[in-house]
PDB file of N, CA and C in Angstrom:
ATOM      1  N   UNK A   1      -7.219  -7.515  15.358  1.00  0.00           N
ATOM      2  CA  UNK A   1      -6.428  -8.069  14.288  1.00  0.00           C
ATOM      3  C   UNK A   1      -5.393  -9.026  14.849  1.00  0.00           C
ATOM      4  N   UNK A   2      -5.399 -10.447  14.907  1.00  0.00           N
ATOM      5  CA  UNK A   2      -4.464 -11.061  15.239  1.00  0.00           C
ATOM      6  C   UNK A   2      -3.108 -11.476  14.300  1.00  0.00           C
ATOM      7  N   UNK A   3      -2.263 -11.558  15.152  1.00  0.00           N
ATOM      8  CA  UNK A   3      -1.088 -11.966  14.147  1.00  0.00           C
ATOM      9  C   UNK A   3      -0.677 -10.493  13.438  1.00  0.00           C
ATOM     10  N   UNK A   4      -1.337  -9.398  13.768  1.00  0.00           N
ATOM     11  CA  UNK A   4      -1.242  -8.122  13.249  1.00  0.00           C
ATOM     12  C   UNK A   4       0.560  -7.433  13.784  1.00  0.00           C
ATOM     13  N   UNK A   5       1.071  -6.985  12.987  1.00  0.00           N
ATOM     14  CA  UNK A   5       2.364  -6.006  13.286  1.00  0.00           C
ATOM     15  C   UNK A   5       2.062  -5.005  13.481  1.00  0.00           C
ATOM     16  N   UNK A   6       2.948  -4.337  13.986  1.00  0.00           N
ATOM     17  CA  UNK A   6       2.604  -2.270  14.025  1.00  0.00           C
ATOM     18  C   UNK A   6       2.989  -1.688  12.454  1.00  0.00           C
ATOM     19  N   UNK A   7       3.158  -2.454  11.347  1.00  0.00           N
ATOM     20  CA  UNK A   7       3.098  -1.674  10.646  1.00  0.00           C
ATOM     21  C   UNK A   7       1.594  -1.906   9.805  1.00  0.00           C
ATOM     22  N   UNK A   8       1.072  -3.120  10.228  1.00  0.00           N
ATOM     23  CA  UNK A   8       0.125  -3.382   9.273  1.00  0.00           C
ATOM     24  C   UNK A   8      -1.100  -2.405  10.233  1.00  0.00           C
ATOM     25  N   UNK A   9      -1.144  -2.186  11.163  1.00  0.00           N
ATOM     26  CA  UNK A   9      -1.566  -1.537  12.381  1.00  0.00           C
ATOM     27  C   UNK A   9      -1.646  -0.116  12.249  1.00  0.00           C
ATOM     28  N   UNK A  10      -0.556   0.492  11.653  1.00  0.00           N
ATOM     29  CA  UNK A  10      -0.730   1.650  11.292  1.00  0.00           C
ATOM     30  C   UNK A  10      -1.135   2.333   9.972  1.00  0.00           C
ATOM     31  N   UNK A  11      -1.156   0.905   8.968  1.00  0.00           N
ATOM     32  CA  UNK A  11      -2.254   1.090   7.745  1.00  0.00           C
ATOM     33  C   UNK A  11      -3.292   0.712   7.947  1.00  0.00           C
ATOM     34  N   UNK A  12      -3.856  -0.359   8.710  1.00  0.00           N
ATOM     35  CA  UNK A  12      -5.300  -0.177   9.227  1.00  0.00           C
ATOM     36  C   UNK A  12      -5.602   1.109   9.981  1.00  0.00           C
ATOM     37  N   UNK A  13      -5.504   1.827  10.801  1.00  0.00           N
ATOM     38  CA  UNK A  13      -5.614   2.765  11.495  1.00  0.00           C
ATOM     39  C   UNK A  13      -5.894   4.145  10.482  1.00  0.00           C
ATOM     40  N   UNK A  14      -4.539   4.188   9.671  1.00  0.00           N
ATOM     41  CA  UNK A  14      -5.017   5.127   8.138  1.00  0.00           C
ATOM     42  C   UNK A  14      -5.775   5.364   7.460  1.00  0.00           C
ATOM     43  N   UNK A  15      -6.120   3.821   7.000  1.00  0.00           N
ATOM     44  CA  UNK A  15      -6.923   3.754   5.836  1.00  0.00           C
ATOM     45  C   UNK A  15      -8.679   3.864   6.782  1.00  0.00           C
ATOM     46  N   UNK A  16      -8.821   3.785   7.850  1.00  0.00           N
ATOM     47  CA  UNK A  16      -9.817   3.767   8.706  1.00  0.00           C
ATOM     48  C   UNK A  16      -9.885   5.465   8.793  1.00  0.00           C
ATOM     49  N   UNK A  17      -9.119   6.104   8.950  1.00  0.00           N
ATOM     50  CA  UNK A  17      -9.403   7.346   9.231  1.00  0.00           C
ATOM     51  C   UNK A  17      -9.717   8.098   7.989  1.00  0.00           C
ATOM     52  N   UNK A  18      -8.881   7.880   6.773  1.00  0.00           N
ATOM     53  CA  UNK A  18      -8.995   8.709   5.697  1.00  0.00           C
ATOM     54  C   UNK A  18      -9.772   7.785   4.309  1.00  0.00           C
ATOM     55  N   UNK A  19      -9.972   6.574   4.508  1.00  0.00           N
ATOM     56  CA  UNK A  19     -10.542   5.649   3.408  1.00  0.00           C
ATOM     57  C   UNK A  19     -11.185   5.023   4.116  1.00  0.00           C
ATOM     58  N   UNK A  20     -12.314   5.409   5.215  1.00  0.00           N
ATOM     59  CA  UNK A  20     -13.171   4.082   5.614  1.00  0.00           C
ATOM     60  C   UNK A  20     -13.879   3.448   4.337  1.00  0.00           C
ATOM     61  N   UNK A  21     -14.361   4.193   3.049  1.00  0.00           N
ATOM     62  CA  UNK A  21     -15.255   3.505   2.565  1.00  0.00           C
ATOM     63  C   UNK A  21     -14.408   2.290   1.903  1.00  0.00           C
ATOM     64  N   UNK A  22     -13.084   2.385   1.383  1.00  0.00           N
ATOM     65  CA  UNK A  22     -12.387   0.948   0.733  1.00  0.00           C
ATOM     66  C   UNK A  22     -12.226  -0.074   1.572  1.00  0.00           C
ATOM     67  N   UNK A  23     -11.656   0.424   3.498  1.00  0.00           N
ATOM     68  CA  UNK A  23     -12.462  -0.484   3.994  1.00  0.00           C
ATOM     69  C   UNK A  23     -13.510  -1.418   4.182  1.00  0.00           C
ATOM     70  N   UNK A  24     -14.651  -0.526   4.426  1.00  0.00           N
ATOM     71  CA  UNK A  24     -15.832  -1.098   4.542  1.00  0.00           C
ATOM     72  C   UNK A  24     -16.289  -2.245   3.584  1.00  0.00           C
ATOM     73  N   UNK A  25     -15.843  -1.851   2.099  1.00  0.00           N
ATOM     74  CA  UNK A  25     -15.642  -2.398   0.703  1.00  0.00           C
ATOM     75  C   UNK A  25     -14.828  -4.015   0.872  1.00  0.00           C
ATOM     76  N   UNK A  26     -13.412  -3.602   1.393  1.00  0.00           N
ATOM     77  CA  UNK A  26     -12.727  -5.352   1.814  1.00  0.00           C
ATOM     78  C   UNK A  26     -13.239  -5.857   2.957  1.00  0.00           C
ATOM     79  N   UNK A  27     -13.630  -5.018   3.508  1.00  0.00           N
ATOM     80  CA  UNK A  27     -14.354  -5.969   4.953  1.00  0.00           C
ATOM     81  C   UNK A  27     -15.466  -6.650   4.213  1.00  0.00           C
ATOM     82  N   UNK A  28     -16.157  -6.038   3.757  1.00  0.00           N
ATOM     83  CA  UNK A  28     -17.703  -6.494   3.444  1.00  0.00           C
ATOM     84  C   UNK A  28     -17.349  -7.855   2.114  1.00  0.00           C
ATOM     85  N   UNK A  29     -16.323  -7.622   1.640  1.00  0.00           N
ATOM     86  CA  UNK A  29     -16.175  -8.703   0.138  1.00  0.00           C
ATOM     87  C   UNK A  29     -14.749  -9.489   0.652  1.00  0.00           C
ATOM     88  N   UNK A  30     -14.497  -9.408   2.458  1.00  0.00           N
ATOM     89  CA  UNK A  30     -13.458 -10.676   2.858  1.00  0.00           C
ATOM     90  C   UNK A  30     -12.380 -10.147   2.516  1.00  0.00           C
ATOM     91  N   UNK A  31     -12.142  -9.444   2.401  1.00  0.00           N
ATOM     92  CA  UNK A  31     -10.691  -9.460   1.395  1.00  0.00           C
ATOM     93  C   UNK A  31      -9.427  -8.089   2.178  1.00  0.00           C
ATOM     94  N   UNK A  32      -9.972  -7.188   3.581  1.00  0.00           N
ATOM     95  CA  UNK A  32      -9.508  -7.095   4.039  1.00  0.00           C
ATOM     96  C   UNK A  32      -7.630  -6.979   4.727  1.00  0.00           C
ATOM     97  N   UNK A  33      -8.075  -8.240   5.181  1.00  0.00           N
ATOM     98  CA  UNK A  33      -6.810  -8.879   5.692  1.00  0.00           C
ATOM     99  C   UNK A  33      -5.573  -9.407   4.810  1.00  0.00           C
ATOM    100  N   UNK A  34      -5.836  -9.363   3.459  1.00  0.00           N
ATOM    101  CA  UNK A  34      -5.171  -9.418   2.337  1.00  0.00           C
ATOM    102  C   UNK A  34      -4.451  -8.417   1.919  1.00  0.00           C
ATOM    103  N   UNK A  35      -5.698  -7.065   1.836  1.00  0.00           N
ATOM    104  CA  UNK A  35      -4.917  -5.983   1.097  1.00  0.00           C
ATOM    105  C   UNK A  35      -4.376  -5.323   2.441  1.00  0.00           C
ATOM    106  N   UNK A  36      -4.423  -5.405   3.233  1.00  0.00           N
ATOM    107  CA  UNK A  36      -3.154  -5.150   4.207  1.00  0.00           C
ATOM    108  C   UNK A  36      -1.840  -5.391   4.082  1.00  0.00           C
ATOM    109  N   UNK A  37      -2.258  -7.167   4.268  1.00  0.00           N
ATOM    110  CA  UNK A  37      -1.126  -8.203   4.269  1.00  0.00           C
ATOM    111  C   UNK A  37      -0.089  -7.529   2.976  1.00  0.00           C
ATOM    112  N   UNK A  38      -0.507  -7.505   2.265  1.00  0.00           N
ATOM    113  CA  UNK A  38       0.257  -6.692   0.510  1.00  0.00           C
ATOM    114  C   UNK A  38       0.672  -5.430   0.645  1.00  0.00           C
ATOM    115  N   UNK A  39       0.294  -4.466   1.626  1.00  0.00           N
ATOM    116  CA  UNK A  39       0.482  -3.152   1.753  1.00  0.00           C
ATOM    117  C   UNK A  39       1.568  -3.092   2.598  1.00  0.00           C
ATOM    118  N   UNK A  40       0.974  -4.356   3.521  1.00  0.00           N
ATOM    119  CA  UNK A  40       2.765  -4.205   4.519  1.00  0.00           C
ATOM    120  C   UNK A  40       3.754  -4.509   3.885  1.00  0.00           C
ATOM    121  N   UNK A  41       3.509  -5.825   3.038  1.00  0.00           N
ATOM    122  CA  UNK A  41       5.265  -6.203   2.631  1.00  0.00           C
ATOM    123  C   UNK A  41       5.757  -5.231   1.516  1.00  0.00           C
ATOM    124  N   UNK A  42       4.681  -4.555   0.752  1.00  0.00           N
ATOM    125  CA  UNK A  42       5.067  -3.434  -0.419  1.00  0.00           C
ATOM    126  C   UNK A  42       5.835  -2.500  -0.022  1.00  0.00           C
ATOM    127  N   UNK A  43       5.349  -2.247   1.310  1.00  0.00           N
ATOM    128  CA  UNK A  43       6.207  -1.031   1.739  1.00  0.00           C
ATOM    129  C   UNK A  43       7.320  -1.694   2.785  1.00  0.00           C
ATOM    130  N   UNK A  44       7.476  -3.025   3.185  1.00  0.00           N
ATOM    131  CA  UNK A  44       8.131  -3.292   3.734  1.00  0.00           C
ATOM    132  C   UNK A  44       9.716  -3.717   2.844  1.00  0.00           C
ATOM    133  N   UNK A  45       9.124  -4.242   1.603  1.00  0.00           N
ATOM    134  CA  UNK A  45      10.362  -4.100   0.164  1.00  0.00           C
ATOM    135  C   UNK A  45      10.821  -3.322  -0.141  1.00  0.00           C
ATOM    136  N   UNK A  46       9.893  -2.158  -0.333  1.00  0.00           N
ATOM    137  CA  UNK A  46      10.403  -0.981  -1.084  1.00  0.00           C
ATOM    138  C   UNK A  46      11.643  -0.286  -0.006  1.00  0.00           C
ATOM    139  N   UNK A  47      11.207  -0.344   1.405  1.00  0.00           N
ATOM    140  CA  UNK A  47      12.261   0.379   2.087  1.00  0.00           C
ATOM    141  C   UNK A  47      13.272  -0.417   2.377  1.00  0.00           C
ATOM    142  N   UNK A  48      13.075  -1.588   1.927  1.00  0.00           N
ATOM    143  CA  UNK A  48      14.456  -2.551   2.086  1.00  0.00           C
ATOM    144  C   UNK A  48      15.380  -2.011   0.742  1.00  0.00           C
ATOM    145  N   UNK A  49      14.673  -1.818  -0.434  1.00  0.00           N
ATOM    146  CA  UNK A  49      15.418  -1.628  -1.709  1.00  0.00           C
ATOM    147  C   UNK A  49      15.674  -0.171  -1.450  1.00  0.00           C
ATOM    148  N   UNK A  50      14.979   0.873  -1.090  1.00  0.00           N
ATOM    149  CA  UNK A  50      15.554   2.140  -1.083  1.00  0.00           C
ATOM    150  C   UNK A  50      16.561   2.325   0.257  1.00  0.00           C
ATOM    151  N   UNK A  51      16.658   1.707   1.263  1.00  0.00           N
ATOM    152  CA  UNK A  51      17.704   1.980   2.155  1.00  0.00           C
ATOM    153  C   UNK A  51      18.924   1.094   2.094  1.00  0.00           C
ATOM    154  N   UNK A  52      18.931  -0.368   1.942  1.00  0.00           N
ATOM    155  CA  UNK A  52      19.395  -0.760   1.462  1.00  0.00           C
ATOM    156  C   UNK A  52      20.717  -1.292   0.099  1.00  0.00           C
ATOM    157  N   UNK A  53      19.654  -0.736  -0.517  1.00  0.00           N
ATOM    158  CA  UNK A  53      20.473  -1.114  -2.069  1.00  0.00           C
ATOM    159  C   UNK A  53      20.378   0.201  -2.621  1.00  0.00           C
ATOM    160  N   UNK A  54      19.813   1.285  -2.542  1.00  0.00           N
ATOM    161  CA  UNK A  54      20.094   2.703  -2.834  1.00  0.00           C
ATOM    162  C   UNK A  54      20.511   3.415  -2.088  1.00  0.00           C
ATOM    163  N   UNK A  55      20.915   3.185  -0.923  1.00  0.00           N
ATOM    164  CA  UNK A  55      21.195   3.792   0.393  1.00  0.00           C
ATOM    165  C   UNK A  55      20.613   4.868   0.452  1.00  0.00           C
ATOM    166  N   UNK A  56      19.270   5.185   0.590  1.00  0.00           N
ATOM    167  CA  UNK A  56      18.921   6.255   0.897  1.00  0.00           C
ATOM    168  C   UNK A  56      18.433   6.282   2.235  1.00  0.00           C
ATOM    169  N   UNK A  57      18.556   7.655   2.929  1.00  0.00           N
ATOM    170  CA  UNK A  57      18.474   8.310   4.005  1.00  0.00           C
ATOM    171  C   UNK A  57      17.249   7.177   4.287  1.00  0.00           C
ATOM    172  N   UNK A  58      16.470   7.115   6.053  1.00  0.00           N
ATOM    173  CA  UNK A  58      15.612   6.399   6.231  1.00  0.00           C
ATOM    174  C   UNK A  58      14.360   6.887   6.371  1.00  0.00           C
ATOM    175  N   UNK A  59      14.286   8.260   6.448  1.00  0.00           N
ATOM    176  CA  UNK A  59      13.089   9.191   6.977  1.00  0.00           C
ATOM    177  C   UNK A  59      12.296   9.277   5.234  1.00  0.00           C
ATOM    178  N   UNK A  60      13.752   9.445   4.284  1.00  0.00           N
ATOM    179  CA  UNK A  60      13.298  10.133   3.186  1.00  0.00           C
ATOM    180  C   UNK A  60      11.972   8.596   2.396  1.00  0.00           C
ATOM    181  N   UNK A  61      13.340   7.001   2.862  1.00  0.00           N
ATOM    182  CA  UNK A  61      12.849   6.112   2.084  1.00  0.00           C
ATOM    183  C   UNK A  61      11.182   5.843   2.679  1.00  0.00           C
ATOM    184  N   UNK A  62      10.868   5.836   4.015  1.00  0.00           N
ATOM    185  CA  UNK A  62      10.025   5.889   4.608  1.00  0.00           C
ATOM    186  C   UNK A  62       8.710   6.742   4.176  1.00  0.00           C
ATOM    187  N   UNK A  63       9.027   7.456   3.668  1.00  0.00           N
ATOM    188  CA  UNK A  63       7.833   8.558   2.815  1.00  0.00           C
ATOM    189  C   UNK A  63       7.971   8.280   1.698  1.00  0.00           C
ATOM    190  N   UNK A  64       8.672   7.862   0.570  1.00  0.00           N
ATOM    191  CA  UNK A  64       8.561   7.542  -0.185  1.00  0.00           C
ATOM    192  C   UNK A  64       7.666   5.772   0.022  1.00  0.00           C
ATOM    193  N   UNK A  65       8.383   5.145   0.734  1.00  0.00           N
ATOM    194  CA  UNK A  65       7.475   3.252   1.146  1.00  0.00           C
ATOM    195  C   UNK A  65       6.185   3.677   0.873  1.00  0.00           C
ATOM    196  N   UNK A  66       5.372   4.955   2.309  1.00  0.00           N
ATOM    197  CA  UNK A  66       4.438   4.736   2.600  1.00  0.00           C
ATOM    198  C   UNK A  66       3.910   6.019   1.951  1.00  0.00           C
ATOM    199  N   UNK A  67       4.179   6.180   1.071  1.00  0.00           N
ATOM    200  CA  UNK A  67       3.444   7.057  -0.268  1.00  0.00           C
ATOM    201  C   UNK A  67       1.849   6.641  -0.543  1.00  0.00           C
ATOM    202  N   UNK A  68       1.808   5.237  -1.118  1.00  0.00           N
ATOM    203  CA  UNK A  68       0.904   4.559  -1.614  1.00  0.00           C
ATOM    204  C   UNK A  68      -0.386   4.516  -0.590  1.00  0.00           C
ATOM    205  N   UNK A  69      -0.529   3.846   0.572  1.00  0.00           N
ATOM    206  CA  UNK A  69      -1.283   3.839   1.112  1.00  0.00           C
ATOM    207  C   UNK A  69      -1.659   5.012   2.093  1.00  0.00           C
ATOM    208  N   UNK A  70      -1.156   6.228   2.039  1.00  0.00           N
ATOM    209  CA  UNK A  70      -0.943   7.054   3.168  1.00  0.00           C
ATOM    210  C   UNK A  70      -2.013   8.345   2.264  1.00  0.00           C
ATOM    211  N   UNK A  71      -1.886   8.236   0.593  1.00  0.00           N
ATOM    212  CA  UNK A  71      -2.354   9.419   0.027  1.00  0.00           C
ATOM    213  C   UNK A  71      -3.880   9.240  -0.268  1.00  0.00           C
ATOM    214  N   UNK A  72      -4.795  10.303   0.125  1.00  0.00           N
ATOM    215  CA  UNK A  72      -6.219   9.835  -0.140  1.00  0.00           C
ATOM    216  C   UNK A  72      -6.740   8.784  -1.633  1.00  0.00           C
ATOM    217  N   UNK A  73      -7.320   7.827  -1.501  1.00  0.00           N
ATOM    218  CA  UNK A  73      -7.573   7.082  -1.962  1.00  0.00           C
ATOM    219  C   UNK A  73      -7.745   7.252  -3.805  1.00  0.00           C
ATOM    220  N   UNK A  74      -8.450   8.481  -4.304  1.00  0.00           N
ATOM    221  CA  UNK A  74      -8.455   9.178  -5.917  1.00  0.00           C
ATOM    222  C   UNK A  74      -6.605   9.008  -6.087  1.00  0.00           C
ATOM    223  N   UNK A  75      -5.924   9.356  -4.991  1.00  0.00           N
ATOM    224  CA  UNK A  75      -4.376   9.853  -5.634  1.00  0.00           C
ATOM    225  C   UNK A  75      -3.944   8.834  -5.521  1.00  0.00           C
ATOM    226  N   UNK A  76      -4.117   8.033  -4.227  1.00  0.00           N
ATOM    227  CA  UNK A  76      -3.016   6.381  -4.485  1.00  0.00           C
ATOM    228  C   UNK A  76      -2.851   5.496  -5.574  1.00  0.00           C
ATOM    229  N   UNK A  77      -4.711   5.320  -6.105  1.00  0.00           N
ATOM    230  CA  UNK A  77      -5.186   4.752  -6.876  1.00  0.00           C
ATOM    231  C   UNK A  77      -5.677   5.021  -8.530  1.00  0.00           C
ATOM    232  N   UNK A  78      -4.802   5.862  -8.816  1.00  0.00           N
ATOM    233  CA  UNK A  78      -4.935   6.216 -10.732  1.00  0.00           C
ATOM    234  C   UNK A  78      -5.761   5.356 -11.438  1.00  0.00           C
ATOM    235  N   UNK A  79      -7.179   5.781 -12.246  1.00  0.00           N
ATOM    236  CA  UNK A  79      -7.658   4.902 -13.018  1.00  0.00           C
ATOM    237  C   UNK A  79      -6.790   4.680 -13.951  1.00  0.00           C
ATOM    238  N   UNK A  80      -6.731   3.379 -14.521  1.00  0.00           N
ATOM    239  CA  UNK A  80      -6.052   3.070 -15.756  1.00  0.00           C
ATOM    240  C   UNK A  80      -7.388   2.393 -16.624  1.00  0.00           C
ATOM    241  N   UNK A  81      -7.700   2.825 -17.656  1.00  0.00           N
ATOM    242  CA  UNK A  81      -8.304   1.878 -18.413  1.00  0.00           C
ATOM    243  C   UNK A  81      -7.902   0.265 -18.680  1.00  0.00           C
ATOM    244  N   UNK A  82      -9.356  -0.545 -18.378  1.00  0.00           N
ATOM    245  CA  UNK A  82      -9.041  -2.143 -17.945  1.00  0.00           C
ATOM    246  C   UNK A  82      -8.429  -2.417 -19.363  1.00  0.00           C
ATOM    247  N   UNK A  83      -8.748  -1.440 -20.554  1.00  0.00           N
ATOM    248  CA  UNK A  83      -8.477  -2.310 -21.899  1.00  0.00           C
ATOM    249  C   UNK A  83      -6.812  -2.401 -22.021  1.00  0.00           C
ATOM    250  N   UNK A  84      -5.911  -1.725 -21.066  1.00  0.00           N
ATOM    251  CA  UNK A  84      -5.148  -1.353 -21.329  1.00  0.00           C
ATOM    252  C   UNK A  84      -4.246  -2.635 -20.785  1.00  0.00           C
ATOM    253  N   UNK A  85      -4.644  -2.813 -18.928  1.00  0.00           N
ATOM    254  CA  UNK A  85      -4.546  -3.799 -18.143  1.00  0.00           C
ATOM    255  C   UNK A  85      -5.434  -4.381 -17.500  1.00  0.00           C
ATOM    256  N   UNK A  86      -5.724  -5.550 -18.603  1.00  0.00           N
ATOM    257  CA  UNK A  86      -6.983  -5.628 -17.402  1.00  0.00           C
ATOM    258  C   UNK A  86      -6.713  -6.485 -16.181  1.00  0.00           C
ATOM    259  N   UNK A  87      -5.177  -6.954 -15.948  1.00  0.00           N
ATOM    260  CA  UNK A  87      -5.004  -7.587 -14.632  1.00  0.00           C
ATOM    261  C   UNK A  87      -4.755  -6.727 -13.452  1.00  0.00           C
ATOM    262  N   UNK A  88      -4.596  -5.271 -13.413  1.00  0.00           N
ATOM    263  CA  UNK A  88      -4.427  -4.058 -12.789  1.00  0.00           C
ATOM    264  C   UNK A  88      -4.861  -4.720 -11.554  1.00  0.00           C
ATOM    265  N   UNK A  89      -4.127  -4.585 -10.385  1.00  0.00           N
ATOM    266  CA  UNK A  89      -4.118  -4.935  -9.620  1.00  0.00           C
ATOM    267  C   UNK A  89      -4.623  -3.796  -8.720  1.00  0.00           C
ATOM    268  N   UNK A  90      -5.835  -2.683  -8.175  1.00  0.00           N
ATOM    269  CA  UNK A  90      -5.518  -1.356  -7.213  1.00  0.00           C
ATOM    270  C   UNK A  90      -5.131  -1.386  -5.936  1.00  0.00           C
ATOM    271  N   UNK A  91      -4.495  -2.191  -5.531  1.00  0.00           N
ATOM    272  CA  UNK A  91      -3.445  -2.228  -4.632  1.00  0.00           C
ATOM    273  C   UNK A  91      -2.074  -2.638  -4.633  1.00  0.00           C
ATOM    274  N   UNK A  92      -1.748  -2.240  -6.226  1.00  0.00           N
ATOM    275  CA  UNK A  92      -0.551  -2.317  -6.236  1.00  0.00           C
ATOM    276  C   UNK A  92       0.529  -1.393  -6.483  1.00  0.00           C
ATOM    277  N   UNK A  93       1.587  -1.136  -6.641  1.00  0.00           N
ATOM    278  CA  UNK A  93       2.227   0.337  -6.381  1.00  0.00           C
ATOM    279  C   UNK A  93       3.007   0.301  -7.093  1.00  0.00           C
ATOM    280  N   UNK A  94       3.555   1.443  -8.029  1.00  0.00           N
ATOM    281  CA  UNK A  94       3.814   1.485  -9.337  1.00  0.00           C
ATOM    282  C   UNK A  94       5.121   1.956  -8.989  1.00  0.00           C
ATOM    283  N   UNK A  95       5.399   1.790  -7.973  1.00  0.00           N
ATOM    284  CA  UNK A  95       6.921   2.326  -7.121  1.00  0.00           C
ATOM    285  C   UNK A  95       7.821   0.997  -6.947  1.00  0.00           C
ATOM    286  N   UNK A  96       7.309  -0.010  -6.988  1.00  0.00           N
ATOM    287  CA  UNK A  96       8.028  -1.692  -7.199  1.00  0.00           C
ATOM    288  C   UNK A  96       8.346  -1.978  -8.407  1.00  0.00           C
ATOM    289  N   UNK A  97       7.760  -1.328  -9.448  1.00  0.00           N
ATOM    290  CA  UNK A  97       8.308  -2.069 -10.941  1.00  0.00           C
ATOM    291  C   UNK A  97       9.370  -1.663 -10.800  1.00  0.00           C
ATOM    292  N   UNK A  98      10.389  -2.446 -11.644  1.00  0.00           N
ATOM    293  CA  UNK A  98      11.962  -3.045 -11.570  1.00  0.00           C
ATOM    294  C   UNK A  98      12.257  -2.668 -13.441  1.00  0.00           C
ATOM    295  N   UNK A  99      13.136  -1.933 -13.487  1.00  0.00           N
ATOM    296  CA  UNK A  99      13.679  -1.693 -15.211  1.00  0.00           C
ATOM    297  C   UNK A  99      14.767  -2.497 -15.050  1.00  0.00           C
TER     298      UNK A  99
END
């Protein structure tokens, strides 16, 4: 993986151990190196906004960041019916919406 960080490094490594098949899935349809790229900065925001601007502890915000990509793939990823959204993004994390 070039240009790769250790955090995007340690969600490839994850999702390889406990989700090879969604792997195999973005490898095979290109798209890969994308849903990484999105997984790092998701969790790289979220722990900016929870340590940051909520000041929370760093261990706690850290498990909360890497919630999303860390939980087997049925739990990260909640079906939602498309009629509902059909722009549903499943790599996106329902821990960033903003009230």
């Amino acid at each position: 993986m070039p240009n790769s960080t250790r955090l995007r490094r340690t969600i490839y490594s994850h999702w390889l151990k406990y989700r090879r098949q969604m792997v195999e899935e973005l490898t095979r349809t290109n798209r890969l190196t994308e849903a990484l790229r999105q997984a790092e900065w998701r969790t790289v925001d979220l722990l900016y906004e929870l340590v940051s601007v909520k000041k929370m502890q760093y261990q706690a915000a850290w498990e909360l960041a890497t919630q999303e990509w860390r939980l087997p793939e049925t739990e990260a990823r909640p079906q939602e019916p498309s009629s509902v959204n059909p722009t549903l993004n499943p790599y996106s994390s329902p821990l960033l919406t903003s009230e």
